[in-house]
Protein backbone atom coordinates (compact mmCIF):
# COMPACT_ATOMS: atom_id res chain seq x y z
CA UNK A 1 63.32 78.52 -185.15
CA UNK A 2 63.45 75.03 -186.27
CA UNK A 3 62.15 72.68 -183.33
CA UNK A 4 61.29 75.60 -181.20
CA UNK A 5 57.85 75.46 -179.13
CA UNK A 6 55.17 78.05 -180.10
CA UNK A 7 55.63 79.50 -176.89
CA UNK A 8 59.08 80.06 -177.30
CA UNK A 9 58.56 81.33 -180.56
CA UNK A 10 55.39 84.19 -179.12
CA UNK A 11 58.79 85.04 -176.67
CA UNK A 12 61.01 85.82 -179.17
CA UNK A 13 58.85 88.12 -181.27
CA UNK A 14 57.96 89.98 -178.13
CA UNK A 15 61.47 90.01 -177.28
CA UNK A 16 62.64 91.67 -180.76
CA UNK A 17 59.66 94.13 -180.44
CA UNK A 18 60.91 95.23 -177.42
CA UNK A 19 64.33 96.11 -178.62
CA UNK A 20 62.80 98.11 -181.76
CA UNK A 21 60.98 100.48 -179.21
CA UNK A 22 64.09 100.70 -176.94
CA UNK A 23 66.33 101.22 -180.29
CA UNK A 24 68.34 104.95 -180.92
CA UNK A 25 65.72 106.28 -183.00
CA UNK A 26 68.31 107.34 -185.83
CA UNK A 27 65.54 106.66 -188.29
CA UNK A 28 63.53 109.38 -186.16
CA UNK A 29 62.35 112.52 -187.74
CA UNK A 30 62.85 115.93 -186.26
CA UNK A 31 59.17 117.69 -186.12
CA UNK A 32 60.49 120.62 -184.83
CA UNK A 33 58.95 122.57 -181.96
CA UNK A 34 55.24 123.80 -182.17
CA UNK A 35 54.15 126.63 -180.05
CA UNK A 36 55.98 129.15 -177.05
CA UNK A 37 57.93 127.56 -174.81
CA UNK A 38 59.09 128.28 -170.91
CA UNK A 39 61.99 126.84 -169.13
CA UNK A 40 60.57 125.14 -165.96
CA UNK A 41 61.18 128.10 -163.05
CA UNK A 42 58.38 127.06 -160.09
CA UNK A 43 59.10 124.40 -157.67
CA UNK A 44 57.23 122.00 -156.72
CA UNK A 45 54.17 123.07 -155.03
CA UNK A 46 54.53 119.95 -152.30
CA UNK A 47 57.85 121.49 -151.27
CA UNK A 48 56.72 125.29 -151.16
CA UNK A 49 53.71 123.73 -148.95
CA UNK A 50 55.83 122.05 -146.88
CA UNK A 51 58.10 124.65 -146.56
CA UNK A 52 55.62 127.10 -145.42
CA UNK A 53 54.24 124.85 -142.89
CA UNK A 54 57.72 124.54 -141.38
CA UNK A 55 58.34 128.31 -141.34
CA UNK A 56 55.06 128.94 -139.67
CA UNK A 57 55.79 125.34 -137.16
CA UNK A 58 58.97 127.46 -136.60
CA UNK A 59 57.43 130.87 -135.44
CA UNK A 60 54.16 129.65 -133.87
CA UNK A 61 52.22 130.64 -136.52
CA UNK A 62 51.03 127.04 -137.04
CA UNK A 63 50.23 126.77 -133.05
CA UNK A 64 47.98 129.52 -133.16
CA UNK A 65 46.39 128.51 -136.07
CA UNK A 66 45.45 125.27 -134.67
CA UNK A 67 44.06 126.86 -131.54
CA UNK A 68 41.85 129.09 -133.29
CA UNK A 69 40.12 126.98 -135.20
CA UNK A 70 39.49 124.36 -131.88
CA UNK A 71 38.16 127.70 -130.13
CA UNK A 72 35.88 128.66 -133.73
CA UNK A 73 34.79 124.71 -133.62
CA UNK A 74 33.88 124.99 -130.05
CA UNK A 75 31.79 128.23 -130.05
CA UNK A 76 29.90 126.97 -132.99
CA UNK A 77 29.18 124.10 -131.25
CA UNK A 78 28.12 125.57 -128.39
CA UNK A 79 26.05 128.28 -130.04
CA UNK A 80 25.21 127.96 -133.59
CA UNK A 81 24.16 130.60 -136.08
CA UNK A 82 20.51 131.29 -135.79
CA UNK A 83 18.34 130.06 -137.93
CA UNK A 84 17.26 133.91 -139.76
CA UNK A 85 13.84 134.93 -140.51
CA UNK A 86 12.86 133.85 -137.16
CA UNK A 87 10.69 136.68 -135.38
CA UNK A 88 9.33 136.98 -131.41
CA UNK A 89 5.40 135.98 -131.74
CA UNK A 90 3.15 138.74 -130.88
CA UNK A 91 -0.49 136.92 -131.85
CA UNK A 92 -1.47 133.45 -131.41
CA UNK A 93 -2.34 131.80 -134.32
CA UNK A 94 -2.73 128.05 -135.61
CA UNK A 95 -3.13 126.34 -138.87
CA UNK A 96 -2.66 122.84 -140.00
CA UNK A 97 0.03 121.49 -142.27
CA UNK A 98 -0.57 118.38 -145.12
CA UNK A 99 3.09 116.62 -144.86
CA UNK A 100 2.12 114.50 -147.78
CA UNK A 101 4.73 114.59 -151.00
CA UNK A 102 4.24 113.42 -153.94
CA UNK A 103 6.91 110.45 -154.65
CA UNK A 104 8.94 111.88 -158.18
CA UNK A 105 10.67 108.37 -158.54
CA UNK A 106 10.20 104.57 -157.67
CA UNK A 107 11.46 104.41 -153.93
CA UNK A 108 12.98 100.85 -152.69
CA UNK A 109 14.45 99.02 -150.40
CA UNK A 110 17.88 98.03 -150.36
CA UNK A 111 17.04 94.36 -152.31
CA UNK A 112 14.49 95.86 -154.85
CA UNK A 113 11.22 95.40 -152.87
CA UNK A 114 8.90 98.65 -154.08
CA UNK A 115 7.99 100.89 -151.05
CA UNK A 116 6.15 103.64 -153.31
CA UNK A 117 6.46 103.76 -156.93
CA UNK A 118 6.47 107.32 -159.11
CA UNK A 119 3.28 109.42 -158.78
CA UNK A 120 2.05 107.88 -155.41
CA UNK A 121 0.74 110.65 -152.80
CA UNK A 122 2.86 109.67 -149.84
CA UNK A 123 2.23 111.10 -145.44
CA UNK A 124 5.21 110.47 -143.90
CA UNK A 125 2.57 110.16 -141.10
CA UNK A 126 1.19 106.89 -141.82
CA UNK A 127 4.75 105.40 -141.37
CA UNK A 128 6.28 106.98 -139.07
CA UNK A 129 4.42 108.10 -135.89
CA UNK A 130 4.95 111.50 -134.30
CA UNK A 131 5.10 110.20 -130.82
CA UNK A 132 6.32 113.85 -129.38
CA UNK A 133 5.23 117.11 -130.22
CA UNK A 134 7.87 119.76 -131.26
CA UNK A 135 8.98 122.69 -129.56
CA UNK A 136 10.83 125.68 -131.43
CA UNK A 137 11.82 128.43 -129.62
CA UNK A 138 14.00 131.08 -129.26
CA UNK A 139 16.89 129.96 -126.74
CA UNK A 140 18.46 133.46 -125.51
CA UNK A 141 14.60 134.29 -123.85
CA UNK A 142 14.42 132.64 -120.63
CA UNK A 143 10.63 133.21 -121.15
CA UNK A 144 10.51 131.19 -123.87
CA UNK A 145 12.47 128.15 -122.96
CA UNK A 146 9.91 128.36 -119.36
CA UNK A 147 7.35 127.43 -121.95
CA UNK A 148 8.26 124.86 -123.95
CA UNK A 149 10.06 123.15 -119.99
CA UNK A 150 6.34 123.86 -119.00
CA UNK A 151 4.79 121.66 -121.77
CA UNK A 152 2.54 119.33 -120.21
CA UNK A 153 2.78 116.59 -123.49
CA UNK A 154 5.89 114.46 -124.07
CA UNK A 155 7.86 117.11 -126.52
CA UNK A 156 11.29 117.94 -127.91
CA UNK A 157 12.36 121.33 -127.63
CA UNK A 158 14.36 122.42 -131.06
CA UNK A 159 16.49 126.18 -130.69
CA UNK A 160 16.22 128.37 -133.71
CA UNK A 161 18.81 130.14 -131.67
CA UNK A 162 20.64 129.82 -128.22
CA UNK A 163 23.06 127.41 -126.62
CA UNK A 164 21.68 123.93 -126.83
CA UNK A 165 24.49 122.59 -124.96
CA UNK A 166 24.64 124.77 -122.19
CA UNK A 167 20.84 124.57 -122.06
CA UNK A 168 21.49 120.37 -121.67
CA UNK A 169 23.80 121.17 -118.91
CA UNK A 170 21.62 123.47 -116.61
CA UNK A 171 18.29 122.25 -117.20
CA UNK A 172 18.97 118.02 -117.40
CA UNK A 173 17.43 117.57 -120.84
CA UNK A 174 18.15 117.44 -124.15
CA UNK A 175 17.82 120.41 -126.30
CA UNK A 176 18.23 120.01 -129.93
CA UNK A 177 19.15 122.88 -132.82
CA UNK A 178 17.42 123.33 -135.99
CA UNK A 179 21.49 123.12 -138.14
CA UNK A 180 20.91 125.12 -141.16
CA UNK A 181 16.77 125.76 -140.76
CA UNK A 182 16.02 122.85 -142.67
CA UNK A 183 13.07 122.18 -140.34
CA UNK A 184 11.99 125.65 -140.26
CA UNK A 185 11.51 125.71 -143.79
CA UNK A 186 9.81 122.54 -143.84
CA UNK A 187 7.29 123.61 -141.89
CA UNK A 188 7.19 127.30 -142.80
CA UNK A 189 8.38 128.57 -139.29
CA UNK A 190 8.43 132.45 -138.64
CA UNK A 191 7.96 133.20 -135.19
CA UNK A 192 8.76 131.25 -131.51
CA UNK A 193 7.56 129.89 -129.93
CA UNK A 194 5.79 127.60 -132.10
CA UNK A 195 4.35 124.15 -131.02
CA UNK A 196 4.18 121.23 -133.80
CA UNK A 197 1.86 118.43 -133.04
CA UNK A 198 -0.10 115.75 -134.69
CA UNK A 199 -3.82 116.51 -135.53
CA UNK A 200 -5.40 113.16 -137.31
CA UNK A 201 -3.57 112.79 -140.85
CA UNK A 202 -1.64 116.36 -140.97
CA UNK A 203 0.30 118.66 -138.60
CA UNK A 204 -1.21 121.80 -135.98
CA UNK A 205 1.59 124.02 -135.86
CA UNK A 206 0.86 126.96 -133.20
CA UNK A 207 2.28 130.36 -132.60
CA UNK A 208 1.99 131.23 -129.07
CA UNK A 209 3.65 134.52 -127.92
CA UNK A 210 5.00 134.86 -124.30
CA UNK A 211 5.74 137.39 -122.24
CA UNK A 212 9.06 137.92 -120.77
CA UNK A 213 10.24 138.10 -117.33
CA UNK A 214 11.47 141.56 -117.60
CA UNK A 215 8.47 142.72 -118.93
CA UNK A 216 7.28 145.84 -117.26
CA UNK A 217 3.65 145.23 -118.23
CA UNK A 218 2.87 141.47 -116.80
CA UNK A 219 0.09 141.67 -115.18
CA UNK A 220 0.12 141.24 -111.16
CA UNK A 221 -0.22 136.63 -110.50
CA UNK A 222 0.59 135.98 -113.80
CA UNK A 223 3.58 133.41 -113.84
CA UNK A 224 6.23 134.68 -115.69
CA UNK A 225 6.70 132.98 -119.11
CA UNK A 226 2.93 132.62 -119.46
CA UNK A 227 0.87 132.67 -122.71
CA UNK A 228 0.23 136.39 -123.70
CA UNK A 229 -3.91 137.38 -123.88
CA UNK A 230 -3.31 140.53 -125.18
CA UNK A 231 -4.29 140.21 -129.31
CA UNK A 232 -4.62 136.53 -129.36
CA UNK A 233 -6.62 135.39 -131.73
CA UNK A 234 -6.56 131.97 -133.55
CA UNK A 235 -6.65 130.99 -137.09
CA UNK A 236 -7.61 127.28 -138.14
């Protein structure tokens, strides 16, 4: 293209590649087919979906479907699964917990600055105070949540099983659930009611069994929901 701008010449050799690519193909080989082949029978999953959801929109199915899961949503929200492994305490015992880990790589903060780097011995104590002690009980005895509203030292009471939400309502507090036992397995929880409190640079965690209201053998004075005598013992 005599005269012609580069540009104009970069556009015309795109242009005439084009127009190879969109050619007939005559020159085109036939490779044959490799392998079984199946006419396309299913349709499209998006319709059948669709069209299920209609059908079932159309009988009610769909309704009722909704409605059970708000009513499944709602019960496990109003009483969880309990946390298992969880037995009634029957001895009073106590030992203390170290809550220091060992850091397995560099922690930091969100612009780089090292908090602890790999290898350091780390209590979550020293940085964050345990202001409250922790309560974990059994929500479904009576005689147990008496014990931990009893507490004389600022606390939060944690369910390993119950209603925490109906608890909320009657009693005017909050009442928190252990989702899942993480915090049971943390701190090696087998029995409520168990207190968790700070002792120094580690954790007393203590087993104290209770008696229950029903209880044909409480003794004559003693308050109902009162700290069993009968085998206590105490392990440090």
């Amino acid at each position: 293209m005599r005269g012609a701008s580069p540009g104009t010449c970069v556009a015309a050799l795109l242009l005439a590649s084009a127009l190879a690519v969109m050619s007939d193909g005559s020159d085109a080989k036939d490779l044959g087919v490799r392998g079984a082949t199946w006419p396309v029978a299913e349709s499209d999953l998006l319709e059948q979906i669709e069209a299920r959801l209609l059908e079932m929109q159309r009988t009610g199915a769909l309704a009722r479907l909704e409605a059970e899961a708000r009513e499944h949503a709602r019960l496990r929200l109003e009483e969880p699964e309990p946390v298992p492994g969880i037995a009634r305490a029957t001895q009073r015992r106590s030992r203390l917990l170290n809550p220091a880990v060992t850091v397995a790589r560099d922690i930091r903060t969100g612009d780089g600055a090292l908090v602890a780097a790999a290898g350091t011995r780390v209590n979550p104590l020293d940085r964050i105070g345990l202001t409250r002690d922790l309560l974990f009980v059994d929500g479904r005895r009576e005689a147990e949540i008496a014990w931990a509203l009893a507490h004389d030292r600022p606390s939060k009471i944690v369910l390993l099983a119950g209603r925490p939400l109906e608890l909320a309502r009657r009693h005017g507090r909050p009442f928190f659930f252990d989702q899942g036992g993480r915090l049971a397995a943390r701190f090696g929880l087998r029995f409520t009611p168990t207190s968790i409190a700070r002792a120094g640079t580690g954790l007393r965690i203590d087993e104290i069994p209770v008696e229950d209201r029903e209880d044909p053998g409480t003794s004559p004075g003693k308050a109902p929901g009162s700290v069993s005598g009968a085998g206590a013992k105490e392990e440090d």
